[in-house]
Protein backbone atom coordinates (compact mmCIF):
# COMPACT_ATOMS: atom_id res chain seq x y z
CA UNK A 1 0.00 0.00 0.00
CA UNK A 2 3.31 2.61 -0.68
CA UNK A 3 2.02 5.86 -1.47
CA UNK A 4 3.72 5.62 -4.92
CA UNK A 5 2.11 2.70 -6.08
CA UNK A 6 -1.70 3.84 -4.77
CA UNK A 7 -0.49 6.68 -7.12
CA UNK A 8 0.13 4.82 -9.99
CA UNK A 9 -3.14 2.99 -9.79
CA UNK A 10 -4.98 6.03 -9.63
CA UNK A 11 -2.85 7.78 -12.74
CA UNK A 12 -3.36 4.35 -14.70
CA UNK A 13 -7.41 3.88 -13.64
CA UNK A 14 -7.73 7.65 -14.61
CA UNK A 15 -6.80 7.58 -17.88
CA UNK A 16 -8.32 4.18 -19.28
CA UNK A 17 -11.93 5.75 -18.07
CA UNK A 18 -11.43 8.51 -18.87
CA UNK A 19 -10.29 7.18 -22.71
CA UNK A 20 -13.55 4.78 -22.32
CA UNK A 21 -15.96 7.77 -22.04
CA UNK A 22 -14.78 9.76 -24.89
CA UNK A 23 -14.80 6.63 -27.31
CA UNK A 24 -12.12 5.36 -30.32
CA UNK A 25 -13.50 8.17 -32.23
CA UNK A 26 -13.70 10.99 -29.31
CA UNK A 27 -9.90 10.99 -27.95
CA UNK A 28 -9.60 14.53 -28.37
CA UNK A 29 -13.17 15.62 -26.98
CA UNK A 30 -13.00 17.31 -24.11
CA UNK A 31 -15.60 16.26 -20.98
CA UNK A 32 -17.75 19.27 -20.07
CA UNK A 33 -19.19 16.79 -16.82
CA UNK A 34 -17.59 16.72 -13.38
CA UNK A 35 -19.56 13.34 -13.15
CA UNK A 36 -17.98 10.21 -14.47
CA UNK A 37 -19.48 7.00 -14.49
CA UNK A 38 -18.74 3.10 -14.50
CA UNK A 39 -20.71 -0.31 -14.67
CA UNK A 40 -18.90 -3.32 -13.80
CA UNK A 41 -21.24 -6.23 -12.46
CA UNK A 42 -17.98 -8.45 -11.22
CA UNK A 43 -16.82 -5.55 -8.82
CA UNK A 44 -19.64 -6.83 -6.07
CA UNK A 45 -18.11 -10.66 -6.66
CA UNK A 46 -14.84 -10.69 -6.69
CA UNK A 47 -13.92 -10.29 -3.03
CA UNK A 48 -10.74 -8.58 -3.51
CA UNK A 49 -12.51 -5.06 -5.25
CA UNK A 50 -13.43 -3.34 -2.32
CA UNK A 51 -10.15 -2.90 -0.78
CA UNK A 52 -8.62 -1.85 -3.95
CA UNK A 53 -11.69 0.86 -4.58
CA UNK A 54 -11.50 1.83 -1.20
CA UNK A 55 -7.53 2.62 -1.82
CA UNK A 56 -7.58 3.90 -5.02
CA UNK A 57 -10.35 5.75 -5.76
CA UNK A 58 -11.53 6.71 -1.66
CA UNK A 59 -14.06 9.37 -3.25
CA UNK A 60 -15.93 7.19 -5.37
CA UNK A 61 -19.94 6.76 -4.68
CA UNK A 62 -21.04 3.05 -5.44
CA UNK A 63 -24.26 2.19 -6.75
CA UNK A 64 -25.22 -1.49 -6.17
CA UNK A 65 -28.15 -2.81 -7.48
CA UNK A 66 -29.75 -6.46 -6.78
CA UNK A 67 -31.78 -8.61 -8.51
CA UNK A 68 -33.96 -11.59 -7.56
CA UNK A 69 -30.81 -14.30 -7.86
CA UNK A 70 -33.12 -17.04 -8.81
CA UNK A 71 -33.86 -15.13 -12.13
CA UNK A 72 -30.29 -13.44 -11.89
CA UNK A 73 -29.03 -17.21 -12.21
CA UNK A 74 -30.96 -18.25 -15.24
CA UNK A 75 -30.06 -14.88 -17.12
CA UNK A 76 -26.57 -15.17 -16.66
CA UNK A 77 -26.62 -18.72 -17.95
CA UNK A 78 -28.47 -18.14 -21.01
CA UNK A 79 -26.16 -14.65 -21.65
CA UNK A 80 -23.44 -16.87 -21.49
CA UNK A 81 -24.58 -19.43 -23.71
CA UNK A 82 -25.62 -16.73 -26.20
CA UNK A 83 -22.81 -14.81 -26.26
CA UNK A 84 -20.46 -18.15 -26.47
CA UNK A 85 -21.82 -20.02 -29.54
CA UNK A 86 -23.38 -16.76 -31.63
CA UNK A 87 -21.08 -15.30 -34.93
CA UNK A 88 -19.05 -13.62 -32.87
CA UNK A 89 -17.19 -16.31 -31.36
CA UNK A 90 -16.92 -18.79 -34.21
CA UNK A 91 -14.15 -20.20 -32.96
CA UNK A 92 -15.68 -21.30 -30.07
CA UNK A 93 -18.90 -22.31 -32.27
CA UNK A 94 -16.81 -24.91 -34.36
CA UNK A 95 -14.39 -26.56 -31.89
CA UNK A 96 -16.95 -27.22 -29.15
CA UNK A 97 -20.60 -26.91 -30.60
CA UNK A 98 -20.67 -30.78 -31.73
CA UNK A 99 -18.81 -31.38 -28.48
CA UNK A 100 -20.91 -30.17 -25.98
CA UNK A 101 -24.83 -29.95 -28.02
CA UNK A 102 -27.03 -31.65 -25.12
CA UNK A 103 -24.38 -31.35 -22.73
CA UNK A 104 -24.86 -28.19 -22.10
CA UNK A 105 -28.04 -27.21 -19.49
CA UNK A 106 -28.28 -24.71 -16.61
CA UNK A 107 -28.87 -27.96 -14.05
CA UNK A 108 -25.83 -29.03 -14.99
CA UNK A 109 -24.09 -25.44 -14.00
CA UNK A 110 -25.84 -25.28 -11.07
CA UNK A 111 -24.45 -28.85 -9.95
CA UNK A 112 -20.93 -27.22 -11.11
CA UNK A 113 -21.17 -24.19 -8.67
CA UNK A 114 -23.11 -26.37 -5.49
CA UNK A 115 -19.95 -28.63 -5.82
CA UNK A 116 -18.01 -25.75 -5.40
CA UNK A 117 -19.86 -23.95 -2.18
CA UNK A 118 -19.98 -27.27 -1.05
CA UNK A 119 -16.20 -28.16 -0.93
CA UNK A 120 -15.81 -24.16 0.40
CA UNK A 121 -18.24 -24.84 3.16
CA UNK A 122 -21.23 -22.39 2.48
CA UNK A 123 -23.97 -24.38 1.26
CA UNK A 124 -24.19 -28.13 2.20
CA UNK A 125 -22.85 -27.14 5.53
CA UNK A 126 -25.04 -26.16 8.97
CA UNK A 127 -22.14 -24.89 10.67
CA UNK A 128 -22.17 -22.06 8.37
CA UNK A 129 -24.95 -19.79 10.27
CA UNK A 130 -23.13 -20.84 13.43
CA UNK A 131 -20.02 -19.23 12.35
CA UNK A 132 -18.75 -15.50 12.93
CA UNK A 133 -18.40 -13.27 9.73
CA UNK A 134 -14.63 -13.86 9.71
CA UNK A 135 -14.90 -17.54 8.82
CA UNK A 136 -17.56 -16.67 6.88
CA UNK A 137 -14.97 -14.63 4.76
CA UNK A 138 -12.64 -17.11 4.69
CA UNK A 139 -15.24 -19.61 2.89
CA UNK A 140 -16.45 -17.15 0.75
CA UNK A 141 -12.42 -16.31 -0.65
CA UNK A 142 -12.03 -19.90 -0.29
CA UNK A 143 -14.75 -20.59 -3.27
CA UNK A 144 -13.62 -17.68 -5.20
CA UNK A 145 -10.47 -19.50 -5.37
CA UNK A 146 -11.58 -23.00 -6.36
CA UNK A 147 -11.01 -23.49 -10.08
CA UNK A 148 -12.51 -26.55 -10.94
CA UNK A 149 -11.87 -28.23 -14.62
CA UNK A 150 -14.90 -28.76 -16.43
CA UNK A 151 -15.08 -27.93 -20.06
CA UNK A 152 -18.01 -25.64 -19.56
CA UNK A 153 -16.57 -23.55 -16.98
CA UNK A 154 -13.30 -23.22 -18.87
CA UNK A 155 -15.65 -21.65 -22.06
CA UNK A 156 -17.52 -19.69 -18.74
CA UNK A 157 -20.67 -21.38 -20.11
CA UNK A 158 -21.22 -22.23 -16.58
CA UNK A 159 -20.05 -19.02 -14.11
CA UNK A 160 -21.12 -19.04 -10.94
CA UNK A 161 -24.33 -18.88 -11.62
CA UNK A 162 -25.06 -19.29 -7.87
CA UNK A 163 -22.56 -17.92 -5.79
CA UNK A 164 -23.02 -14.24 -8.31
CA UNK A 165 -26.65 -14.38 -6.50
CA UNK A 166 -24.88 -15.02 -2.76
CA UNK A 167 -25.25 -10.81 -2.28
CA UNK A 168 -24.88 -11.35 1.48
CA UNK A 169 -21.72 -12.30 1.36
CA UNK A 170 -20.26 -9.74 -1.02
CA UNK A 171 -22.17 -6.88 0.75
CA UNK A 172 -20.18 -8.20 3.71
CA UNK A 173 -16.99 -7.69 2.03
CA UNK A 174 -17.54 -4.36 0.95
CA UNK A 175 -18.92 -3.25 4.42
CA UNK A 176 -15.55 -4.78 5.95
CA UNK A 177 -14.12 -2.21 3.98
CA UNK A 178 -16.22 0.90 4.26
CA UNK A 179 -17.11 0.51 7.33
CA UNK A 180 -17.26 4.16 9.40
CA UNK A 181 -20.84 5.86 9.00
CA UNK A 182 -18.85 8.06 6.44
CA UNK A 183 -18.40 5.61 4.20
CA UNK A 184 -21.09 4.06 4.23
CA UNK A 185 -22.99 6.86 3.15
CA UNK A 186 -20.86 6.68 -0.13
CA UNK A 187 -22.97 3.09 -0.68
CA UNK A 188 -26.34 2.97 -2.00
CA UNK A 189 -27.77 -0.82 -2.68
CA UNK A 190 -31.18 -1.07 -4.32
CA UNK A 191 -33.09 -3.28 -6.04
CA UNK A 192 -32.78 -3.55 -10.10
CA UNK A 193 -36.32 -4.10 -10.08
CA UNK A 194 -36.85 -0.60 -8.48
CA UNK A 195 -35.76 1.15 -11.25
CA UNK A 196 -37.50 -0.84 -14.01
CA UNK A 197 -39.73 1.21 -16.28
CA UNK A 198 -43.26 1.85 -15.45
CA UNK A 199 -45.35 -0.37 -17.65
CA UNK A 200 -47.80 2.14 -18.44
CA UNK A 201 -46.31 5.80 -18.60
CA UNK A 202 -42.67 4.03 -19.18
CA UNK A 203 -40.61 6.27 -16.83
CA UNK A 204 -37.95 5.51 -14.92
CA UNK A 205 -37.63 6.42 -10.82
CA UNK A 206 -34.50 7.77 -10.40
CA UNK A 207 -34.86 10.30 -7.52
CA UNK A 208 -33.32 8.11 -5.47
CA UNK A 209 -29.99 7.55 -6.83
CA UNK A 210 -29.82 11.12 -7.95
CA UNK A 211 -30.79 12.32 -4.27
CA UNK A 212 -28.10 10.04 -3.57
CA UNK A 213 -24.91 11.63 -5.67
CA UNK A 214 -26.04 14.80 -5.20
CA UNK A 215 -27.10 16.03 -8.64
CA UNK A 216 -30.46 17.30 -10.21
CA UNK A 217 -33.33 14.86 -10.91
CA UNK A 218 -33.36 13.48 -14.01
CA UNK A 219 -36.14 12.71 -16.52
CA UNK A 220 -36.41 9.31 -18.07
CA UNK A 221 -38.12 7.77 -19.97
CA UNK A 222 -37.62 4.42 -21.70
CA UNK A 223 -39.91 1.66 -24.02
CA UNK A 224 -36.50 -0.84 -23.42
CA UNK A 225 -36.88 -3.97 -22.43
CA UNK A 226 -35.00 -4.85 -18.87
CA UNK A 227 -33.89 -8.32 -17.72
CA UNK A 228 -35.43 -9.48 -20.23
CA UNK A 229 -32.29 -11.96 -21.77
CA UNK A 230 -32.97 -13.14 -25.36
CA UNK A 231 -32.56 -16.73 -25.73
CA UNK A 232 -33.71 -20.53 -27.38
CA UNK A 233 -33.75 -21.56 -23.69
CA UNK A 234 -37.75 -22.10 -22.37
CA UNK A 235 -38.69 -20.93 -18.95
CA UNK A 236 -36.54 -22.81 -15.63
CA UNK A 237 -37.98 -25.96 -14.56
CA UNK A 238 -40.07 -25.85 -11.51
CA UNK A 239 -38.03 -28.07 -9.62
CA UNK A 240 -34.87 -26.05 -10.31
CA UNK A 241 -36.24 -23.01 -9.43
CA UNK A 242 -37.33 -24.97 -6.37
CA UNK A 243 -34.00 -25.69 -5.51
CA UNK A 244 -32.44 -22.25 -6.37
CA UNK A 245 -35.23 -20.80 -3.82
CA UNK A 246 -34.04 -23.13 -1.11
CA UNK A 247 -30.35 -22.34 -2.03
CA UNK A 248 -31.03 -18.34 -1.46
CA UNK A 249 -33.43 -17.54 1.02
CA UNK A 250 -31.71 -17.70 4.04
CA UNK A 251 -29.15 -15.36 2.14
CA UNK A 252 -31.78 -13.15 1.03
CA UNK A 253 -33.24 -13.20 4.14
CA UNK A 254 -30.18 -12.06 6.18
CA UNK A 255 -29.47 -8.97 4.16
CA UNK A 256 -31.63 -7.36 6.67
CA UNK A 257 -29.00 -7.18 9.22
CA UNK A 258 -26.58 -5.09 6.32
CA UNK A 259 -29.44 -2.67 5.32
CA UNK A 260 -32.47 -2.84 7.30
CA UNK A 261 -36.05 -3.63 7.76
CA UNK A 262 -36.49 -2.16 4.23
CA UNK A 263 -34.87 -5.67 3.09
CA UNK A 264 -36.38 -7.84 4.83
CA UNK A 265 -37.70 -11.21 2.86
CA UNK A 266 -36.67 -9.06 -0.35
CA UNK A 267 -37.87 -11.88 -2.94
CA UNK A 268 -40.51 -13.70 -0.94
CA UNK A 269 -40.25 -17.41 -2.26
CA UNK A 270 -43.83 -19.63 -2.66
């Protein structure tokens, strides 16, 4: 953590956004915004982003928004099937497609990733509500670091589909970090389905997040459809989705204790 090298990271982080905003075609453009923004989904997973954020870039406000991880799962799978075996990754298409046609289902992810909380203690396991958050961490790194050998996970057609949806335990990580009442005011965590368009007039609500960095309310409206992941894949089986609901409530459930009554049961399972 020399002084230097924080320095360095920030120079270096500075200057790749900053060259991402303005676009291949918009190096010379100069920004007329104070505001600069970033969407990066893995930040919340990987356990080892908070620190860094918290080092680097100590000003930055972080919007974190959840979604329903039962549905969250399923999405991710079929994204990652889609984006795998479309024109774009022909490669991919031609060495593996004959390979791996029928092979390839979300049950069979989902038995990937339960392996894997499994062998790091977290699901599988009834000591795991018994334990304090410190060895709660430890299982949690513990999985991140498993890297197990199937084919599908190698072509990240199966990604974690489960442990992505585990938002107690990254939320714990990140409040490890920022944890004074000063910064946690630079966290807001909402629900994704909060800030879905209204079905009749189409706008979106976005008071809250702009109440929350500080900036004038803005007006939108939008006719796009949101989680709504394009794909030959039907609707989850029943008894998957049974088993995904099993997997996350008690997860769900404790997020309470990070951010209040306002989350409590936040996806009430049948």
């Amino acid at each position: 953590k020399s002084k230097e090298l924080i320095e360095q990271a920030r120079a270096k982080y500075s200057f790749e956004l900053q060259h991402d905003a303005r676009g291949k075609d918009m190096k010379e453009k100069k920004r007329d915004s104070e505001f600069m923004f970033e969407k990066t989904p893995i930040y919340l997973f990987n356990p080892y982003v908070a620190e860094k954020t918290k080092i680097i870039v100590p000003w930055t406000k972080i919007i974190i928004l959840l979604r329903d991880p039962v549905e969250r799962a399923y999405s991710t799978f079929k994204m990652n099937y889609d984006r795998r075996f479309d024109k774009r990754f022909g490669k991919i298409k031609e060495e593996y497609n004959e390979k791996l046609d029928g092979k390839i289902t979300f049950e069979r992810c989902i038995d990937i990733d339960i392996e894997k909380l499994t062998k790091a203690g977290i699901v599988g396991n009834d000591t795991f509500w018994m334990v304090d958050d410190k060895e709660r961490e430890q299982r949690w790194l513990s999985y991140w670091d498993i890297h197990d050998e199937d084919k599908l996970t190698e072509l990240m057609l199966c990604d974690n589909e489960i442990g992505r949806g585990l938002y107690f335990l990254q939320l714990l990580q990140w409040f490890k970090e920022y944890n004074t009442v000063e910064d946690r005011e630079k966290i807001y965590v909402t629900k994704s389905e909060s800030i879905l368009p209204d079905k009749e007039t189409h706008v979106v609500d976005l008071k809250p997040i702009t109440d929350f960095l500080g900036i004038d309310e803005l007006e939108v409206i939008s006719e796009e459809k949101i989680h709504a992941t394009v794909s030959h894949f039907g609707p989850m089986k029943d008894e998957t989705e049974q088993k995904l609901m099993e997997i996350f409530d008690p997860f769900n459930k404790k997020l309470e204790s990070l951010l209040g009554k306002d989350w409590k049961d936040p996806w009430p399972y049948k």
